[in-house]
PDB file of N, CA and C in Angstrom:
ATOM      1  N   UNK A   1      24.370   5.782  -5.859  1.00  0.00           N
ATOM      2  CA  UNK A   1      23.353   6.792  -6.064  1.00  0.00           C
ATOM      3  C   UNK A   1      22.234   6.563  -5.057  1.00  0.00           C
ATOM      4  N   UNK A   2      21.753   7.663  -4.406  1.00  0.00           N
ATOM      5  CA  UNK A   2      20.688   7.314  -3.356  1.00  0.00           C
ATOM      6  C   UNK A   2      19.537   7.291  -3.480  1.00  0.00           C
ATOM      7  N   UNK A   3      19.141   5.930  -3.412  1.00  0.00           N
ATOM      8  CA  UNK A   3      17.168   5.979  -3.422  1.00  0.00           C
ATOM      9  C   UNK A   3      16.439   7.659  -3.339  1.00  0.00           C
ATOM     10  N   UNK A   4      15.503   8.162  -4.349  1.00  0.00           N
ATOM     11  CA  UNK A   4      14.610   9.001  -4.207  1.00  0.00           C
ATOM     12  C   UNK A   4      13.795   8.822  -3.325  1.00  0.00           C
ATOM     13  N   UNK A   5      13.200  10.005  -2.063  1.00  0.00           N
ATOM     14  CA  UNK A   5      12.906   9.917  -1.081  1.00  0.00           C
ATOM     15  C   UNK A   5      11.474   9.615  -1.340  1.00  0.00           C
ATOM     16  N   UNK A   6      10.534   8.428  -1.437  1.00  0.00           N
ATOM     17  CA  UNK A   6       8.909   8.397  -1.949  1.00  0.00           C
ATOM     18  C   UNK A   6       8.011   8.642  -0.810  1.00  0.00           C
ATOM     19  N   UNK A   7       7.128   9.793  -1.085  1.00  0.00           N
ATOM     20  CA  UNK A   7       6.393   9.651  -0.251  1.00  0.00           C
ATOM     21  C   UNK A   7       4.495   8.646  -0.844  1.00  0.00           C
ATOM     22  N   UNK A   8       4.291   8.632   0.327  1.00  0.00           N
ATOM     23  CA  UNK A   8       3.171   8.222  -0.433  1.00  0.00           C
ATOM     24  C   UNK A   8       2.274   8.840  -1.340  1.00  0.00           C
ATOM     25  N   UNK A   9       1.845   8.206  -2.466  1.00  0.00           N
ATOM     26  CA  UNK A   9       0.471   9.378  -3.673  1.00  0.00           C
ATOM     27  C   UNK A   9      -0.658   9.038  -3.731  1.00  0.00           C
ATOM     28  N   UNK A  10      -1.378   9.886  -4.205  1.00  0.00           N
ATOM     29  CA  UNK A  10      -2.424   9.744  -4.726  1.00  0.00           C
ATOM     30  C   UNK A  10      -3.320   9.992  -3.331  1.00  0.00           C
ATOM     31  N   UNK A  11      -4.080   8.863  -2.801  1.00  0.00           N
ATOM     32  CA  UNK A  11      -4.845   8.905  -2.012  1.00  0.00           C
ATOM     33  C   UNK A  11      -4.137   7.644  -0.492  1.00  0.00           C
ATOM     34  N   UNK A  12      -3.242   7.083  -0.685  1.00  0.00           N
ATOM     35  CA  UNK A  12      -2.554   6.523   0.094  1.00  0.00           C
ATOM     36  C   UNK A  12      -2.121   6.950   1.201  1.00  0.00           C
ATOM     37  N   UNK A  13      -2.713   6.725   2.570  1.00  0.00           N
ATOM     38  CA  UNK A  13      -2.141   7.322   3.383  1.00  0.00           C
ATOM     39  C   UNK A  13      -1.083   7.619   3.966  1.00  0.00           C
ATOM     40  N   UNK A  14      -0.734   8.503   4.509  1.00  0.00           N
ATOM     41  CA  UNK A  14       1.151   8.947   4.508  1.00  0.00           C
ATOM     42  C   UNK A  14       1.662   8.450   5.871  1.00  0.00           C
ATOM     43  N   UNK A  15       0.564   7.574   7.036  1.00  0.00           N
ATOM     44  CA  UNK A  15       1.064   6.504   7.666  1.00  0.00           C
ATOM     45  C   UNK A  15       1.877   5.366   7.240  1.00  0.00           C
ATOM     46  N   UNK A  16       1.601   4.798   6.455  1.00  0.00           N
ATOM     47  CA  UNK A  16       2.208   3.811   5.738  1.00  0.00           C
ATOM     48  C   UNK A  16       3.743   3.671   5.874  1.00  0.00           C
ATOM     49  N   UNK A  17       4.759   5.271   5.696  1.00  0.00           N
ATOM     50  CA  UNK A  17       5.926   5.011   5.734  1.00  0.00           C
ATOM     51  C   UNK A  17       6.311   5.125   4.195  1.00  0.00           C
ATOM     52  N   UNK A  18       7.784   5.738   4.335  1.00  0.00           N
ATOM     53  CA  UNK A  18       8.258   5.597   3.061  1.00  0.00           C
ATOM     54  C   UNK A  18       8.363   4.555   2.589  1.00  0.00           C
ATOM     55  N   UNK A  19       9.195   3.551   3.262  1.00  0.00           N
ATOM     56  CA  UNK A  19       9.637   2.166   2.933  1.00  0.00           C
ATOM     57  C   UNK A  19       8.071   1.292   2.187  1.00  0.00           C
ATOM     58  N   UNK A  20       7.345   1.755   2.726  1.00  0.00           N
ATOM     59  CA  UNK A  20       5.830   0.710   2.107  1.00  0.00           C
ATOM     60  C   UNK A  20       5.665   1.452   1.085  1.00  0.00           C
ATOM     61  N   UNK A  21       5.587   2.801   1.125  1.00  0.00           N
ATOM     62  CA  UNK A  21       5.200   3.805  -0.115  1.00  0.00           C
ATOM     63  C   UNK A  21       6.297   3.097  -1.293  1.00  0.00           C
ATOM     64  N   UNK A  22       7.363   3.367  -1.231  1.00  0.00           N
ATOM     65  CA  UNK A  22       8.381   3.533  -2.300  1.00  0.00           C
ATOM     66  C   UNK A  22       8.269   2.119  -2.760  1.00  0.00           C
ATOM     67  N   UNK A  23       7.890   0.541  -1.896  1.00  0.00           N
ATOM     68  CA  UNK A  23       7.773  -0.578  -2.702  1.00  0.00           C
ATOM     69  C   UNK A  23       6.701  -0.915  -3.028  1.00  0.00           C
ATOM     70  N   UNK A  24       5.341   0.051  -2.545  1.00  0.00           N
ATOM     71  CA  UNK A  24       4.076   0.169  -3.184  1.00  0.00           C
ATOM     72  C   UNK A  24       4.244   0.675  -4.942  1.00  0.00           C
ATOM     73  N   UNK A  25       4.726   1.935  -4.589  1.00  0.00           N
ATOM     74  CA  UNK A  25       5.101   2.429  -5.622  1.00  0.00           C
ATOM     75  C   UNK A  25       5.827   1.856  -7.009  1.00  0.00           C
ATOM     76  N   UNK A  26       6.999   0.887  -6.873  1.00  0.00           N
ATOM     77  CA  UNK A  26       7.795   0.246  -7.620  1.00  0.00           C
ATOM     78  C   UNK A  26       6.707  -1.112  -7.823  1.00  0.00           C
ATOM     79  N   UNK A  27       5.964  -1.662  -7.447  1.00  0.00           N
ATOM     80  CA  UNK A  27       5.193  -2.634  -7.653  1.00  0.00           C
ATOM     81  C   UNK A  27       3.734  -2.197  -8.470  1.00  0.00           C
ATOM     82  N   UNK A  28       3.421  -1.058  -8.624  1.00  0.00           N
ATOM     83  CA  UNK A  28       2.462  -0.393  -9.852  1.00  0.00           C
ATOM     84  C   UNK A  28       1.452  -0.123  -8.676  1.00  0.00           C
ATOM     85  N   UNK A  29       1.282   0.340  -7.042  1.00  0.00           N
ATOM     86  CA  UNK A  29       0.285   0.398  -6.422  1.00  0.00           C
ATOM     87  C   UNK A  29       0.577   2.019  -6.201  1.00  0.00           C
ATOM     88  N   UNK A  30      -0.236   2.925  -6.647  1.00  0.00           N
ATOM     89  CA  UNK A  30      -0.176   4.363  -6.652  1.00  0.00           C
ATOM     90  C   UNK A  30      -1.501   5.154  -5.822  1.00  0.00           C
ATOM     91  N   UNK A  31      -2.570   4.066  -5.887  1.00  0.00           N
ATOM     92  CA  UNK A  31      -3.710   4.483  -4.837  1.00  0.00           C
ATOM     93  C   UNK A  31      -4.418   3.488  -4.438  1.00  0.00           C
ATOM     94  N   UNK A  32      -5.369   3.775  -3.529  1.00  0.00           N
ATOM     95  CA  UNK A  32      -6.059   2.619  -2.596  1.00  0.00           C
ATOM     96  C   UNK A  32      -7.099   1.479  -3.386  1.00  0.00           C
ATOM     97  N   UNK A  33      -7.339   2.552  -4.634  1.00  0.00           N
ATOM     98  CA  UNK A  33      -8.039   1.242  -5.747  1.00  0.00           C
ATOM     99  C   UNK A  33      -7.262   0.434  -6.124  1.00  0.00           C
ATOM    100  N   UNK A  34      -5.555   0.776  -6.660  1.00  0.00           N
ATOM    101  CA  UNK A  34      -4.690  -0.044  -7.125  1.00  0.00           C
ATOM    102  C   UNK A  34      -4.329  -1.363  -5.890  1.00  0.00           C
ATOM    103  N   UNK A  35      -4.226  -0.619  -5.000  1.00  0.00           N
ATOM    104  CA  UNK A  35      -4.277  -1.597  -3.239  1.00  0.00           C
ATOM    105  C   UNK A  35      -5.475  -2.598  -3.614  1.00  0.00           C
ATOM    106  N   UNK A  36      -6.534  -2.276  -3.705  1.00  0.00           N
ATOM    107  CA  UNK A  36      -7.636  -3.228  -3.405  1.00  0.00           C
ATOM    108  C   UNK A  36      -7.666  -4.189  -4.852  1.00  0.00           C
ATOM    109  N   UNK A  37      -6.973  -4.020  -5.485  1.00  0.00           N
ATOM    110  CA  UNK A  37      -6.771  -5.224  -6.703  1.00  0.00           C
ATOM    111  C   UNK A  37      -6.057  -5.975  -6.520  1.00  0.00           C
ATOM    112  N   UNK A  38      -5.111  -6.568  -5.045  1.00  0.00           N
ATOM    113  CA  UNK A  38      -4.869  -6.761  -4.348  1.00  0.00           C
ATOM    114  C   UNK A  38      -5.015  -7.871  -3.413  1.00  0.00           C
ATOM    115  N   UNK A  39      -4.775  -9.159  -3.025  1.00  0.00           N
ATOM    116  CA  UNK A  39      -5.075  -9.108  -1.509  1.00  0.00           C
ATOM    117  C   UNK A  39      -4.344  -8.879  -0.594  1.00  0.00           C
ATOM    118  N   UNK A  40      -4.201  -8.978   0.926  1.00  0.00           N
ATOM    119  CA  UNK A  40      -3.389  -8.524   1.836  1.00  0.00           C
ATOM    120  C   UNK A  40      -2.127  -9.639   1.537  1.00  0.00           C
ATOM    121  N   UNK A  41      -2.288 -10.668   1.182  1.00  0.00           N
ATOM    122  CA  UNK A  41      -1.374 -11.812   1.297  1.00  0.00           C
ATOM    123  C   UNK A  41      -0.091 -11.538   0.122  1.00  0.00           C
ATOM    124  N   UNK A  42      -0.667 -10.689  -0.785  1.00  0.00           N
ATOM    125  CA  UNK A  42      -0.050 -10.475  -2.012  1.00  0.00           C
ATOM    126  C   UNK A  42       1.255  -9.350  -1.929  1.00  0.00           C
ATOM    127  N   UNK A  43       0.279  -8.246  -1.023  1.00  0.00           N
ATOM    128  CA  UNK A  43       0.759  -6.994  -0.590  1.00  0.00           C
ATOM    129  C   UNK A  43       1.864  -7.599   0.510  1.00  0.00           C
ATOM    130  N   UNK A  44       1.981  -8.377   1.259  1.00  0.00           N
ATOM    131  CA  UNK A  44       2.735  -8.916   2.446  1.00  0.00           C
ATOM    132  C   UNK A  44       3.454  -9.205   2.276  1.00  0.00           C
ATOM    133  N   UNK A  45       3.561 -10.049   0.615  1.00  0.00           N
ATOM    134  CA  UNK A  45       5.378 -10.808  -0.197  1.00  0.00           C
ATOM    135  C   UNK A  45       5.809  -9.764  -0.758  1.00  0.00           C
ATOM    136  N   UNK A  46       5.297  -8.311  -0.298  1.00  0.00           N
ATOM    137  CA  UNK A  46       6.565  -7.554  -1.510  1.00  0.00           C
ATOM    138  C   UNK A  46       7.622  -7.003   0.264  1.00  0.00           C
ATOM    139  N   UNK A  47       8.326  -7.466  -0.353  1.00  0.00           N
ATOM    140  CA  UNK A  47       9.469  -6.616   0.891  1.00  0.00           C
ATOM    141  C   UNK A  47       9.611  -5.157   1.017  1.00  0.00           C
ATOM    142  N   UNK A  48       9.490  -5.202   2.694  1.00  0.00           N
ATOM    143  CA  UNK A  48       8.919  -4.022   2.782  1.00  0.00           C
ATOM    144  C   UNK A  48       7.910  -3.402   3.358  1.00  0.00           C
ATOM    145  N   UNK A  49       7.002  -4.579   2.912  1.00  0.00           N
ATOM    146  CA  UNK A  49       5.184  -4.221   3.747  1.00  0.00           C
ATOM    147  C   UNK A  49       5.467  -5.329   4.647  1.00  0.00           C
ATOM    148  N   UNK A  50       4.745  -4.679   5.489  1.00  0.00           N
ATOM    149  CA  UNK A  50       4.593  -5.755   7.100  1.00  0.00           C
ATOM    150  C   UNK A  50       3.107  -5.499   7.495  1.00  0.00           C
ATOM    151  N   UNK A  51       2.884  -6.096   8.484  1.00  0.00           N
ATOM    152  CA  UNK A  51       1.296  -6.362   8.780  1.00  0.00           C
ATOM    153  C   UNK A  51       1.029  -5.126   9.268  1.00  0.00           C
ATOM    154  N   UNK A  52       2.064  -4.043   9.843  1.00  0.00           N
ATOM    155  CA  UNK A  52       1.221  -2.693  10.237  1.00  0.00           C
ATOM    156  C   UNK A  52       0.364  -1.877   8.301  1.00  0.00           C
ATOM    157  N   UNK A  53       1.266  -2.131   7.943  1.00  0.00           N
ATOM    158  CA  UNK A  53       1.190  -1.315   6.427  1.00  0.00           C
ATOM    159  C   UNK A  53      -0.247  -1.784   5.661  1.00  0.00           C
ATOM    160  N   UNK A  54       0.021  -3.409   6.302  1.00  0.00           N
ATOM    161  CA  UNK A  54      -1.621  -3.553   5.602  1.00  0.00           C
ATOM    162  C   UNK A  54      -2.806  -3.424   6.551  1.00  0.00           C
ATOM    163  N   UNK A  55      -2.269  -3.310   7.864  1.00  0.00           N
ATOM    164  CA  UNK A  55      -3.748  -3.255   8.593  1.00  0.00           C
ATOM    165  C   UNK A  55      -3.944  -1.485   7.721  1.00  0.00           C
ATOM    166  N   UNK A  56      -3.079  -0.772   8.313  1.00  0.00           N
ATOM    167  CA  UNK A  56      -3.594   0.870   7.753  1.00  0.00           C
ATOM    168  C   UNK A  56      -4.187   0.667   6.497  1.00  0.00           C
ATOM    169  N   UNK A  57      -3.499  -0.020   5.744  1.00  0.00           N
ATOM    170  CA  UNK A  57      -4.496   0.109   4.426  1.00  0.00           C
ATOM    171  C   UNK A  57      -5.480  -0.696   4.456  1.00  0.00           C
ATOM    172  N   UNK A  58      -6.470  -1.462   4.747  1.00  0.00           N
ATOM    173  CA  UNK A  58      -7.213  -2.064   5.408  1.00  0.00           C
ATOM    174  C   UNK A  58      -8.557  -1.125   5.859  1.00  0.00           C
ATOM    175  N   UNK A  59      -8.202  -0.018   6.921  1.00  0.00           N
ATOM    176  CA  UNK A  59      -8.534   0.408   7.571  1.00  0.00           C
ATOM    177  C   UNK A  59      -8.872   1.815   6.725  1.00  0.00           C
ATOM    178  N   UNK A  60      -7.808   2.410   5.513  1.00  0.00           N
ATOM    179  CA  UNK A  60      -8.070   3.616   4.450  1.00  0.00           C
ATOM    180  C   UNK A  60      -9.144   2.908   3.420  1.00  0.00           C
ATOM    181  N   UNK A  61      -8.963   1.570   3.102  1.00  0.00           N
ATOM    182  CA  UNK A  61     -10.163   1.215   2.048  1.00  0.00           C
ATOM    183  C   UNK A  61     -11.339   1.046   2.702  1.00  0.00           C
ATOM    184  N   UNK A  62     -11.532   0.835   4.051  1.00  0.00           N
ATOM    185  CA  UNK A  62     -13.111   0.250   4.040  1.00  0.00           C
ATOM    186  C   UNK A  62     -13.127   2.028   4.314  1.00  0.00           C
ATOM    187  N   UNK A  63     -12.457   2.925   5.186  1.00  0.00           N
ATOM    188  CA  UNK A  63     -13.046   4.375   5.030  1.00  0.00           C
ATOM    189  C   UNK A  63     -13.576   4.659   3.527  1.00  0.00           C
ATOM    190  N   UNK A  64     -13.232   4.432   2.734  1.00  0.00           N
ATOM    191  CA  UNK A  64     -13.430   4.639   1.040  1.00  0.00           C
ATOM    192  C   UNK A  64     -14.235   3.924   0.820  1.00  0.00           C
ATOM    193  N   UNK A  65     -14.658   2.801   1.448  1.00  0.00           N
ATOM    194  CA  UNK A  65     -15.809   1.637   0.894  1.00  0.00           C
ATOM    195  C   UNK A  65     -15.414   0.553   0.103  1.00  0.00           C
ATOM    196  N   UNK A  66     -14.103   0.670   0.542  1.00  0.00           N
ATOM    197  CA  UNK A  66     -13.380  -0.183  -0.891  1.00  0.00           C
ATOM    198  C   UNK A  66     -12.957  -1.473  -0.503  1.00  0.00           C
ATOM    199  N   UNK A  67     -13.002  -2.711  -0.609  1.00  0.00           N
ATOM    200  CA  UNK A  67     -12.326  -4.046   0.196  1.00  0.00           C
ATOM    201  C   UNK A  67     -11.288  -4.846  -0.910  1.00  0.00           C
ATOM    202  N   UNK A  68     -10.556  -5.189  -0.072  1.00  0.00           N
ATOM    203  CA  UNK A  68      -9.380  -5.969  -0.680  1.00  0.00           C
ATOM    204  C   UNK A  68     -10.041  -6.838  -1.935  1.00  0.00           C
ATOM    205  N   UNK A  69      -8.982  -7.782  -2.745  1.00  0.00           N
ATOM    206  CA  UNK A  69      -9.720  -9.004  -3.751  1.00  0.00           C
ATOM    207  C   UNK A  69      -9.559  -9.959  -3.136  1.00  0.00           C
ATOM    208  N   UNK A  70     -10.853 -10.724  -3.687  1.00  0.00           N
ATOM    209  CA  UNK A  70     -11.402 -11.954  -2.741  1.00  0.00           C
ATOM    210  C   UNK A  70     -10.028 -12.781  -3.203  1.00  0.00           C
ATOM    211  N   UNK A  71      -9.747 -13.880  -2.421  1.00  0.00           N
ATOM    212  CA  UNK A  71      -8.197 -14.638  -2.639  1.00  0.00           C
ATOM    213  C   UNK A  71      -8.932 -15.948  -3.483  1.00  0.00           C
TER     214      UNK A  71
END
């Protein structure tokens, strides 16, 4: 049966890629607040995200004002 095609939601930018979206998604991260509960190091062990996926998101939270959790 073939993976449903995920795009990214909510407020997540649609740079990201399906592949980051869909294991964002399966890991309970649906928008950039759910991201910033978060740190980058956390976001990096789910397979799938690579360092482009978190610089962009990085780069969508401080646009929002929003910063990662302190580690």
């Amino acid at each position: 049966m073939a993976t449903p095609d995920i795009r990214p939601v909510g407020d997540l930018p649609d740079s990201i890629g399906k592949t980051a979206a869909r294991e964002l998604s399966h890991h309970g991260v649906r928008s950039l607040a759910e991201a910033a509960a978060h740190t980058p190091k956390e976001l990096l062990a789910i397979h799938g995200l690579g360092p482009k996926a978190v610089r962009i998101l990085t780069e969508a939270l401080a646009e929002k004002g929003l910063s990662w959790r302190p580690e």
